[in-house]
Protein backbone atom coordinates (compact mmCIF):
# COMPACT_ATOMS: atom_id res chain seq x y z
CA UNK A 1 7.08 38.07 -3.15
CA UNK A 2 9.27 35.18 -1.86
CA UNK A 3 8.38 31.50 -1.76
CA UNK A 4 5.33 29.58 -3.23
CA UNK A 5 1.87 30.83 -2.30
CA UNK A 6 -0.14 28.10 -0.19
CA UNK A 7 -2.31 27.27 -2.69
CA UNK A 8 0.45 26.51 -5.23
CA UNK A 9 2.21 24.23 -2.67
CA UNK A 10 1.79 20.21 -4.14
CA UNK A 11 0.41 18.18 -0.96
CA UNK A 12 1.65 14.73 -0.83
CA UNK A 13 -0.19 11.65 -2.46
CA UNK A 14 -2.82 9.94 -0.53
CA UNK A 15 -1.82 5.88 -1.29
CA UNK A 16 -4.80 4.13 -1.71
CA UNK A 17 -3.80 0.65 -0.98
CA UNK A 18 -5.87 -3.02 -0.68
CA UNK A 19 -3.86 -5.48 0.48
CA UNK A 20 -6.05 -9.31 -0.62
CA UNK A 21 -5.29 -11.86 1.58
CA UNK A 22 -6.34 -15.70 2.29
CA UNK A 23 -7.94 -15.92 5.85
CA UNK A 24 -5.32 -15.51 8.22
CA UNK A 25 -2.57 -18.19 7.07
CA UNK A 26 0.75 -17.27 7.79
CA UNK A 27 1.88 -15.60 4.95
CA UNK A 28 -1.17 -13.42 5.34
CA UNK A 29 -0.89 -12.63 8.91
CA UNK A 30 2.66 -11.38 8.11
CA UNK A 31 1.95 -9.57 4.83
CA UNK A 32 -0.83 -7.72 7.06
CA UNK A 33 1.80 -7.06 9.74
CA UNK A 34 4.57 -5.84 6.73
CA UNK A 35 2.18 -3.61 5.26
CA UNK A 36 0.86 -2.08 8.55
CA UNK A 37 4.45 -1.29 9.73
CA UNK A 38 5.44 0.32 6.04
CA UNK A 39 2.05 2.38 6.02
CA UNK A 40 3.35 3.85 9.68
CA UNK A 41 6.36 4.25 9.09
CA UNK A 42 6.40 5.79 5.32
CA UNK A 43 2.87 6.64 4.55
CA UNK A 44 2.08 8.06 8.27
CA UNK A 45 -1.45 9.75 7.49
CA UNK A 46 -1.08 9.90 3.26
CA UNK A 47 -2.39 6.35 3.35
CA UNK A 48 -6.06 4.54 2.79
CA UNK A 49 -5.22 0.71 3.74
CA UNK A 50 -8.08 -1.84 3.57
CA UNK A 51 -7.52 -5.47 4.27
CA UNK A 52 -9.61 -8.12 1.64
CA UNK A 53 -10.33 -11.59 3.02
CA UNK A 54 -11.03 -13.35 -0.56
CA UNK A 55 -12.42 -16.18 1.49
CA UNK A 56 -15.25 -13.25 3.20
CA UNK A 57 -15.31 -11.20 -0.38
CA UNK A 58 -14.63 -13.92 -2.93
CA UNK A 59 -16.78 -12.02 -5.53
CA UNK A 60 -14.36 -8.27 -4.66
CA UNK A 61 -11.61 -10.85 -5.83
CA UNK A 62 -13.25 -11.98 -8.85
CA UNK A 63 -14.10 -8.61 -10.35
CA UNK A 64 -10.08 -7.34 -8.82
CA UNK A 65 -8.87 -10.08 -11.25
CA UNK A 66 -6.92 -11.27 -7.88
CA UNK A 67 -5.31 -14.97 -8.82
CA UNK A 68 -3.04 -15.14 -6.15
CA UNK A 69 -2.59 -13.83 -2.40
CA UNK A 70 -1.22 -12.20 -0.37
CA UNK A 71 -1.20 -9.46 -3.05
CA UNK A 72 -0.82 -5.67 -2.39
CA UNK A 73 -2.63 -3.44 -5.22
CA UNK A 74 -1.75 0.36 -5.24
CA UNK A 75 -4.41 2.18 -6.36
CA UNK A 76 -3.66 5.36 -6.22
CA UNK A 77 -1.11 7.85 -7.27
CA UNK A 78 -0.99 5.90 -10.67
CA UNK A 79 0.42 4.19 -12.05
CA UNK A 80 -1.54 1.05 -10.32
CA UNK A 81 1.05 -1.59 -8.81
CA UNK A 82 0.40 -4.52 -7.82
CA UNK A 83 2.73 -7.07 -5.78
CA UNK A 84 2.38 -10.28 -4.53
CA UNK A 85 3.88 -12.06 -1.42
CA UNK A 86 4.62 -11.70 2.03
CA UNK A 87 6.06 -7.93 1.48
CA UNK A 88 8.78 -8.60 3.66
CA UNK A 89 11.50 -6.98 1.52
CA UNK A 90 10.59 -3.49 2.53
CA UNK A 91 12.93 -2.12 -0.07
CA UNK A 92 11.02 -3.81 -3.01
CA UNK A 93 7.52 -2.70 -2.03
CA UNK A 94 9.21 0.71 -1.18
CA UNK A 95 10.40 0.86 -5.38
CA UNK A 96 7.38 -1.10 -5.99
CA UNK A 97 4.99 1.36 -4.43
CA UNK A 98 6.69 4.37 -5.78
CA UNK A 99 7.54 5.28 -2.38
CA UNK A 100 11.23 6.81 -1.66
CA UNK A 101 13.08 6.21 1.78
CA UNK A 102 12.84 9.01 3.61
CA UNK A 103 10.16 11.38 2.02
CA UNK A 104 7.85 12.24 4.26
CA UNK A 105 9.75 10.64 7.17
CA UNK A 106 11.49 11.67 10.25
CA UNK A 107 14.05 9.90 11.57
């Protein structure tokens, strides 16, 4: 028998992302738009993104330990990661997230 049976084959992480973010200043609006574009770009369909407002969800926040924003947490595959900013250095939240250029990606 040749190859790795189907039900031996590792499928690809799921990243379980929440992005916190303060109403829709301009830092937010942008971290929102960086995230989106990595998430279709990388992560097309291995991704779970939800968007906090702490302003709507202040007690979420709270309980997150979240002391600053915007800040992307990574949930899942562990380790947890969490990065704060705009995200507009794709290449850091790439190493950040765990995520490697190109896996999962077709150019």
């Amino acid at each position: 028998m040749t190859g790795i049976p189907k039900s031996r084959k590792r499928k690809a992480p799921i990243y379980v992302l929440r992005l916190y973010v303060a109403d829709l200043s301009p830092r937010s609006v942008s971290a929102i738009s960086n995230v989106k574009r990595l998430c279709r770009e990388e992560l097309r369909g291995r991704h779970d993104l939800k968007v906090i407002d702490v302003y709507q969800q202040p007690a979420l926040a709270v309980s997150e330990q979240i002391i600053a924003t915007p800040t992307l947490v990574k949930r899942s595959p562990e380790p947890v990661r969490i990065l704060i900013g705009d995200l507009l250095d794709r290449d850091r939240v790439l190493l950040g997230l765990d995520v490697r250029g190109g896996q999962g990606h077709s150019a």
